[in-house]
Structure formats: structure tokens, C-alpha cells
Protein backbone atom coordinates (compact mmCIF):
# COMPACT_ATOMS: atom_id res chain seq x y z
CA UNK A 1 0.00 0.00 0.00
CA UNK A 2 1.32 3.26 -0.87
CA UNK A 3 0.70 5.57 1.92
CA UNK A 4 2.21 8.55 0.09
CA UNK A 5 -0.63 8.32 -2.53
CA UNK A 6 -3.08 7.98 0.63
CA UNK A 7 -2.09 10.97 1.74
CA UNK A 8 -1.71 12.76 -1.02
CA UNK A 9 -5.40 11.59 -2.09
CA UNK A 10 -6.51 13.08 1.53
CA UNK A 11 -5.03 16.52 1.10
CA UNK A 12 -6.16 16.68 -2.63
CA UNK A 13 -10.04 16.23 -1.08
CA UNK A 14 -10.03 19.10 1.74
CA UNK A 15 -9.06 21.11 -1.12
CA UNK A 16 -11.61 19.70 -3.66
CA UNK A 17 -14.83 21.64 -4.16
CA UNK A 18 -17.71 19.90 -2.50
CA UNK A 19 -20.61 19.47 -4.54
CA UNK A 20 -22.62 17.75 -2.47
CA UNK A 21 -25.37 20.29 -0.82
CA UNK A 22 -27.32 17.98 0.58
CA UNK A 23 -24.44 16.71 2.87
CA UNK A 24 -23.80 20.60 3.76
CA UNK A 25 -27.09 20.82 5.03
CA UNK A 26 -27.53 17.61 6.80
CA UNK A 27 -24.16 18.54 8.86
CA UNK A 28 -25.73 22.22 9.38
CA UNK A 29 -28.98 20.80 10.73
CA UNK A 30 -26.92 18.41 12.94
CA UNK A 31 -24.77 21.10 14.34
CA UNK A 32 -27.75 23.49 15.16
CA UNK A 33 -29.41 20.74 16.65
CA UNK A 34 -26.71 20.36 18.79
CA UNK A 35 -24.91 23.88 19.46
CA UNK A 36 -27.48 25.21 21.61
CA UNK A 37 -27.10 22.09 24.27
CA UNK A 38 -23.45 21.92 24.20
CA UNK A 39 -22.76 25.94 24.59
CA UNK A 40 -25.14 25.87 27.18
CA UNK A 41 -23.62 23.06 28.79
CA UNK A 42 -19.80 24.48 28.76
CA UNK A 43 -21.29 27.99 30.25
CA UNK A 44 -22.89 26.35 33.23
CA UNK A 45 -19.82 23.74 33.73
CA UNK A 46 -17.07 26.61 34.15
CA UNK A 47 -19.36 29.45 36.00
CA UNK A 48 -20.42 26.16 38.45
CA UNK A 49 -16.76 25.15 38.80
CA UNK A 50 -15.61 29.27 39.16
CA UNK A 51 -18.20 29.47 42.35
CA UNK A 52 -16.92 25.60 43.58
CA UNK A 53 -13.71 27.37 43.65
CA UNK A 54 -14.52 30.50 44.96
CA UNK A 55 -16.44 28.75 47.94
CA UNK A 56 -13.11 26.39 48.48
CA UNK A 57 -11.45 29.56 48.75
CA UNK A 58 -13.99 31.03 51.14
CA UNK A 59 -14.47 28.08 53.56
CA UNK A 60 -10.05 28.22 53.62
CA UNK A 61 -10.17 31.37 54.23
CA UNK A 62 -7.84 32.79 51.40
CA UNK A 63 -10.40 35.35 50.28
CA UNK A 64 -12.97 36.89 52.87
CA UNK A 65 -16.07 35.62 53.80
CA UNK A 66 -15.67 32.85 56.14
CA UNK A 67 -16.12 29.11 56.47
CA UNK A 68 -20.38 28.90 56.63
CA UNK A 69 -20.39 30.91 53.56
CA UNK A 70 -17.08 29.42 51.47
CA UNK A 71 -19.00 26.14 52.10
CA UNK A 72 -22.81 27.37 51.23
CA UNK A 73 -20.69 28.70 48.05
CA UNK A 74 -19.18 25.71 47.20
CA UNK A 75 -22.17 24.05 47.80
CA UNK A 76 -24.43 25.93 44.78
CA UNK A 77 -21.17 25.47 42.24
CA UNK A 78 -20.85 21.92 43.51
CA UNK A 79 -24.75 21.23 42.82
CA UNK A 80 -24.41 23.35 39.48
CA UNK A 81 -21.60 20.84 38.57
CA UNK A 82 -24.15 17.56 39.29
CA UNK A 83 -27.01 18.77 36.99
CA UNK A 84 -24.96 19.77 34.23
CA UNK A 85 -24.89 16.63 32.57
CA UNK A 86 -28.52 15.41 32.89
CA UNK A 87 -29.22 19.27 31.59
CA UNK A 88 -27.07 18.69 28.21
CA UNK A 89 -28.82 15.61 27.70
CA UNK A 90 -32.31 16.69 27.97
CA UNK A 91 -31.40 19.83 26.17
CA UNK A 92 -29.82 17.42 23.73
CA UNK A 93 -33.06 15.15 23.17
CA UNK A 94 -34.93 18.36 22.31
CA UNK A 95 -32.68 19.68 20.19
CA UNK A 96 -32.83 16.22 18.01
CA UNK A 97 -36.71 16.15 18.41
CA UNK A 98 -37.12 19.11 16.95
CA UNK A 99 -35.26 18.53 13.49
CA UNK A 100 -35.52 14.65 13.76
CA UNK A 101 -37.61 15.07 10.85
CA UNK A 102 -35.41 16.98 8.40
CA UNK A 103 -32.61 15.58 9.06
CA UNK A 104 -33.74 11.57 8.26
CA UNK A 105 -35.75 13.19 5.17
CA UNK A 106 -32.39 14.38 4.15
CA UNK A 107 -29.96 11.70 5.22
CA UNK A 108 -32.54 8.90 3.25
CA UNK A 109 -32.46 11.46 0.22
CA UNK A 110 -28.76 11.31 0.18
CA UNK A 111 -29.01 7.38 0.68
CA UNK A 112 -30.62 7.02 -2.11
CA UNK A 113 -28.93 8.81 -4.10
């Protein structure tokens, strides 16, 4: 096997127009079925983990406040940090529900093609 013609075949196709529109648009409705969860999800993950921290640094005492509220703090980011992940995925099934339809009109289109 000639691994330089591999290559050279799989730099030649990111450069090659795409002419396929339909696959365009199936990976567009994919990704906006998806963004919105994942964004969301990343947001809430590092502001939960920024108060976790903050409230570790409260309840040590390295910034003020004081060890009742550093571990009420650390508490709400901690919490934040446990429903994160059932969050994305509910946000997740949504997000498919709602273009579910286009997007298996499209991908058996392109099938059958």
C-alpha cells in the first residue's frame, strides 16, 4: 500500500470543491441541533466550577467571607456541577426532536442517491 498516494489523495479532497449540498445541510442541521445544548452546557460547567472554587477559597479562608459561607458557596457550584450533565442531555433530546424530521428526510435522500 502506498501511503504517500493515501495521503496525497486526503489533502487533494479538503481542497476539492464539495458538490454535495445535501451533505452541507444535513451537517448544518446536525450542528444546530446540537450547538445550543453543548454551549449551554460548557457555560454552566465553568461558571459552576468558578463558584466551587470561589467557595473552596472562602471556607479556607484565602479570600474573605468565612467558612459557613465558602461552604454554602461551594455548595451551589458543587450542585451546578451535578445537573450539568442530565441538563445537556435533555437539552440534547430536544434539540434532536425538533429537526428529527429533516434531518432523516435528508440523510434517506442522500441514501438514495
Amino acid at each position: 500500500m502506498n501511503t504517500d498516494k493515501i495521503l496525497a489523495e486526503a489533502i487533494a479532497k479538503d481542497y476539492a470543491p464539495n458538490d454535495s449540498s445535501k451533505i452541507v445541510a444535513l451537517k448544518k442541521l446536525d450542528m444546530r441541533a446540537k450547538l445550543p445544548a453543548t454551549i449551554f452546557t460548557y457555560t454552566l460547567g465553568i461558571i459552576s466550577a468558578l463558584v466551587f472554587g470561589a467557595g473552596m477559597c472562602m471556607a479556607m479562608q484565602v479570600i474573605g467571607g468565612g467558612m459557613v459561607l465558602g461552604v454554602i458557596v461551594g455548595l451551589i457550584g458543587l450542585i451546578g456541577c451535578g445537573v450539568n450533565y442530565p441538563l445537556y442531555k435533555k437539552m440534547l433530546e430536544k434539540g434532536k426532536a425538533k429537526y428529527a424530521y429533516e434531518i432523516v428526510r435528508l440523510a434517506r435522500e442522500i441514501a438514495e442517491d
